[in-house]
Protein backbone atom coordinates (compact mmCIF):
# COMPACT_ATOMS: atom_id res chain seq x y z
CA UNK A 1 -38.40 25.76 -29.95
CA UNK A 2 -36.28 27.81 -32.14
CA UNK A 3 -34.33 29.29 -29.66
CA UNK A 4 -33.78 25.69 -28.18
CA UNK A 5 -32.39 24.32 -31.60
CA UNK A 6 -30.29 27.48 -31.99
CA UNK A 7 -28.87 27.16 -28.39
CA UNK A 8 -28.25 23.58 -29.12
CA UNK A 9 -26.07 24.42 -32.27
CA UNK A 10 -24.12 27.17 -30.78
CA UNK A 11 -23.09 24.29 -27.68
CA UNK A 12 -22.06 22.23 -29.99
CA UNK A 13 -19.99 24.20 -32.15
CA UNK A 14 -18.40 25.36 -28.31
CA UNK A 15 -17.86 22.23 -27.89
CA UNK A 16 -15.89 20.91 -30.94
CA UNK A 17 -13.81 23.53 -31.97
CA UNK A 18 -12.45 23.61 -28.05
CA UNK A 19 -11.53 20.06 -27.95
CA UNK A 20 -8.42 20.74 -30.56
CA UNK A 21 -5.08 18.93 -29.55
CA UNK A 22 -2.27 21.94 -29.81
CA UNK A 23 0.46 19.86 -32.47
CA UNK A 24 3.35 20.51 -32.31
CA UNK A 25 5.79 19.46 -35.55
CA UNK A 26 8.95 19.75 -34.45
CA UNK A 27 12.16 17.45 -34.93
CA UNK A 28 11.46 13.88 -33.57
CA UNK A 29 15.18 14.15 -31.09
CA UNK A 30 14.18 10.44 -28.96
CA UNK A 31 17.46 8.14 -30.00
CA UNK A 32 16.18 4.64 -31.22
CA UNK A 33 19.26 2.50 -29.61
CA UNK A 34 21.87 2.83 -26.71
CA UNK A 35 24.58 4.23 -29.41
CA UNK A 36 22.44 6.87 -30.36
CA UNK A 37 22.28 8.14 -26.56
CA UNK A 38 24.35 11.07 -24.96
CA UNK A 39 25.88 10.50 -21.73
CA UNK A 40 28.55 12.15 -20.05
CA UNK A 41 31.47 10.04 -19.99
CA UNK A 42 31.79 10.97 -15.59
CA UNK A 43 28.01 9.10 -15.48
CA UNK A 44 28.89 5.34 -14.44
CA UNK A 45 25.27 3.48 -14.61
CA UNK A 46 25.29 2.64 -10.65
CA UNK A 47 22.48 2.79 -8.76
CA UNK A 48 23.88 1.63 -5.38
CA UNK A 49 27.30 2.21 -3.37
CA UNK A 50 28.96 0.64 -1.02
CA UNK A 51 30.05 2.06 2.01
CA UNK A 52 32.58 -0.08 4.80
CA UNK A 53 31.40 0.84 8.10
CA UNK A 54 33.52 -0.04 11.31
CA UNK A 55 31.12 -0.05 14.30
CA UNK A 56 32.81 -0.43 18.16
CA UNK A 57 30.55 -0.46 21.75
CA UNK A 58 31.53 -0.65 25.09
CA UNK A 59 28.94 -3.07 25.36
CA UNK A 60 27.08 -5.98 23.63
CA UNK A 61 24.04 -5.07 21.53
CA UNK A 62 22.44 -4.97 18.86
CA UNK A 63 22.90 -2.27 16.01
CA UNK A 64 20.40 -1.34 13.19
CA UNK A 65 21.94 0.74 10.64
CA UNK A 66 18.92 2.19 8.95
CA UNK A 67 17.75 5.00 6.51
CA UNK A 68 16.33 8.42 7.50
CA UNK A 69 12.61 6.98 7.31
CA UNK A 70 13.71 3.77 9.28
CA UNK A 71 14.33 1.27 6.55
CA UNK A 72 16.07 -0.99 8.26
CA UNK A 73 19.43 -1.53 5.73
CA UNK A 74 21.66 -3.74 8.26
CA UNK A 75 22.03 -5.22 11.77
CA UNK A 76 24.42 -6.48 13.53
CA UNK A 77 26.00 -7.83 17.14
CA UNK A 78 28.08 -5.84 18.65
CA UNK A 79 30.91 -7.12 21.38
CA UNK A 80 32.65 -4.60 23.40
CA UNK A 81 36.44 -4.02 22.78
CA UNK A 82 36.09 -5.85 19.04
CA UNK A 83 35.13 -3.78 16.07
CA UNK A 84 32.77 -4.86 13.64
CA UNK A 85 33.35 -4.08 9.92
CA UNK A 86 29.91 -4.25 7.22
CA UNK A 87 29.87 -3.77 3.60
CA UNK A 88 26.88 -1.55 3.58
CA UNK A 89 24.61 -1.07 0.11
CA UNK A 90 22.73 1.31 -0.23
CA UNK A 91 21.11 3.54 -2.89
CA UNK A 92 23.57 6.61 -4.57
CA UNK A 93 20.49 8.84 -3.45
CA UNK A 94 21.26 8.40 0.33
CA UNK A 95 23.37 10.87 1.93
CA UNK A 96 23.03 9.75 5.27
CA UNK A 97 22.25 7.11 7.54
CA UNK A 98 20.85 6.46 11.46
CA UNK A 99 22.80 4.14 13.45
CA UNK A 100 20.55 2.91 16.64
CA UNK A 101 22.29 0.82 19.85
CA UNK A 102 20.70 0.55 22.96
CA UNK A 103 18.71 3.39 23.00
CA UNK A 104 21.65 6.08 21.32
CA UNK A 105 20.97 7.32 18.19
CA UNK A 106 23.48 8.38 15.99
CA UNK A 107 23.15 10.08 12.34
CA UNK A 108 26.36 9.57 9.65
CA UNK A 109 27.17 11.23 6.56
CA UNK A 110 28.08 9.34 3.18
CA UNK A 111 30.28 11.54 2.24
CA UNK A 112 33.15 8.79 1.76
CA UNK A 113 33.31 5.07 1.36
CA UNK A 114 35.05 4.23 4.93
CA UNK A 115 33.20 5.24 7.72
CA UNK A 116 34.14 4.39 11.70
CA UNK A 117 31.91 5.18 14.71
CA UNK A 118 32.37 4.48 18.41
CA UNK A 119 29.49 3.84 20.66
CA UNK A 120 29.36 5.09 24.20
């Protein structure tokens, strides 16, 4: 019984003195307001861009302009010999986008706000 009690004691010393939160007391550095924050005056706040996209087809169709996981972000008719300009949206994190007609598949870069593409 003795050694029952004693293990019993030891367990629960274990147990409490390992179940300390490390605490740290450093400076508190979290700003209270928007006028205490730092920001780099390049950072603008956006969270989307817009892109113009001219589209042209040698056909008529139907064009989904969509993310690489297939979001679908746009689509549009398509008449041959007339281009088709969109104001696309989409988020600053997207550097690329799939463009799908009538079975081609096409991949563009973001890498400036005008973009053209001619269908076969």
């Amino acid at each position: 019984m003795k050694k029952i009690a004693f293990i019993f004691v030891i367990a629960l010393t274990m147990i409490f003195t390992s179940c300390k939160k490390d605490r740290f007391d450093g400076p508190d550095t979290t700003p209270e307001n928007m006028e205490q924050l730092t920001v780099p005056t390049s950072f603008d706040w956006k969270t989307t861009k817009d892109i113009q996209l001219t589209l042209t087809a040698n056909a008529s169709g139907i064009v989904e302009v969509t993310n690489s996981q297939g979001v679908v972000y746009q689509k549009a008719f398509l008449t041959p010999g007339q281009p088709y300009a969109m104001k696309l949206t989409v988020p600053t994190y997207e550097k690329s986008v799939k463009l799908k007609f009538m079975g081609q598949e096409a991949s563009l870069e973001l890498g400036t706000a005008s973009l053209n593409y001619a269908f076969n």
